[in-house]
C-alpha atoms as a PDB file:
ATOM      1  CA  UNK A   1       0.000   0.000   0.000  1.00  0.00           C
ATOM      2  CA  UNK A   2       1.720   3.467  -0.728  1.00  0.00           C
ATOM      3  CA  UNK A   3       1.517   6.252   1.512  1.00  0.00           C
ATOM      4  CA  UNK A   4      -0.076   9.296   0.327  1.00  0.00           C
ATOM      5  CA  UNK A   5      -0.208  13.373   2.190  1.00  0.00           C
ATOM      6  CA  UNK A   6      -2.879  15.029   1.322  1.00  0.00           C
ATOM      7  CA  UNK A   7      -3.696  18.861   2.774  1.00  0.00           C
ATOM      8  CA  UNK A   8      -7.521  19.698   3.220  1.00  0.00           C
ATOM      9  CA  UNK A   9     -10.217  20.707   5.447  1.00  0.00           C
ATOM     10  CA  UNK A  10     -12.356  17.782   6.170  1.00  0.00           C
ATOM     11  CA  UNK A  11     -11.947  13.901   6.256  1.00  0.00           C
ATOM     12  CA  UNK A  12     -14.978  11.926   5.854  1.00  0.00           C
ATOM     13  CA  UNK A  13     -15.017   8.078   6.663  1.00  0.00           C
ATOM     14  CA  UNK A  14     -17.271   5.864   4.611  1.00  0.00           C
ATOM     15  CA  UNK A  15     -18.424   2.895   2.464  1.00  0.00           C
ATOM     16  CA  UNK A  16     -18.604   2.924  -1.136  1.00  0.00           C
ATOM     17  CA  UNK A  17     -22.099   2.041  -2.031  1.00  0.00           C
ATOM     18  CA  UNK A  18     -23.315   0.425  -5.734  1.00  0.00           C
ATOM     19  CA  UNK A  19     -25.754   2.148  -8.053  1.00  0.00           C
ATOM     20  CA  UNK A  20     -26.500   1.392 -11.579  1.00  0.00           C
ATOM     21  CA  UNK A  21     -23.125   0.100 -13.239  1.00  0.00           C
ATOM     22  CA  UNK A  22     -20.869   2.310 -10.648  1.00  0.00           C
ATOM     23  CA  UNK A  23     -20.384   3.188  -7.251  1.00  0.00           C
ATOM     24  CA  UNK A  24     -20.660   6.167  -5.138  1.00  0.00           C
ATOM     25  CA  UNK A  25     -19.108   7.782  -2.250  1.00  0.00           C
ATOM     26  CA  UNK A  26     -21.787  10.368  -0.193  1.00  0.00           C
ATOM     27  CA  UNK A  27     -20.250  13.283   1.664  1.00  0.00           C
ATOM     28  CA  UNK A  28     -22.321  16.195   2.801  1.00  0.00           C
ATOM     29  CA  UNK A  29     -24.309  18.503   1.417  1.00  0.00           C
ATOM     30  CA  UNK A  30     -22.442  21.391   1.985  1.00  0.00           C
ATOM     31  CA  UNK A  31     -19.211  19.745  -0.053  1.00  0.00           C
ATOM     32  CA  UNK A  32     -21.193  20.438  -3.647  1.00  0.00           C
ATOM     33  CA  UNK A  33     -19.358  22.252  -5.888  1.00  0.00           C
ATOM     34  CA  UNK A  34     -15.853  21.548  -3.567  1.00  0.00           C
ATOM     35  CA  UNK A  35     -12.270  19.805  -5.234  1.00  0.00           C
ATOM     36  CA  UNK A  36     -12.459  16.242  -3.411  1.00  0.00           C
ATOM     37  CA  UNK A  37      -9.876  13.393  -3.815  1.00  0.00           C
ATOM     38  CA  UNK A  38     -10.902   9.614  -2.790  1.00  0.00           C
ATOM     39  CA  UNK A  39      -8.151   7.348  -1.451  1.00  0.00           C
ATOM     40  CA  UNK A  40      -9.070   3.436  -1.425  1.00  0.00           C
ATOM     41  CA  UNK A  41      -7.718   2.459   1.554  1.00  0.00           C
ATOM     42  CA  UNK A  42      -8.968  -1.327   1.352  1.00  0.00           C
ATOM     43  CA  UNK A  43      -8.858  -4.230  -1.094  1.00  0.00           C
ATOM     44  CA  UNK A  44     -12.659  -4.538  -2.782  1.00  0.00           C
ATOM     45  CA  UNK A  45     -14.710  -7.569  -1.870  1.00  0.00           C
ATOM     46  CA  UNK A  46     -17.213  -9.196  -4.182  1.00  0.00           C
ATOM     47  CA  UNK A  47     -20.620  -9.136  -2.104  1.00  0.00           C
END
């Protein structure tokens, strides 16, 4: 696993969830129109 810094304001801690052919990752409302970067920090697992 590499080892990444990353400066910003908020973390958020969460599950990606399915929908349609992709996935998503929800953060709050008041993120909308904000620069995000998403680190996997887990391998995926087929459910």
């Amino acid at each position: 696993m590499g080892q990444f810094t990353i400066n910003g304001h908020e973390v958020v801690d969460g599950d990606v969830k399915a929908t349609g052919n992709g996935a998503h990752v929800y953060v709050p409302k008041r993120w909308r129109g904000a620069d995000v970067k998403i680190v996997r920090i887990s391998d995926p697992t087929d459910e």
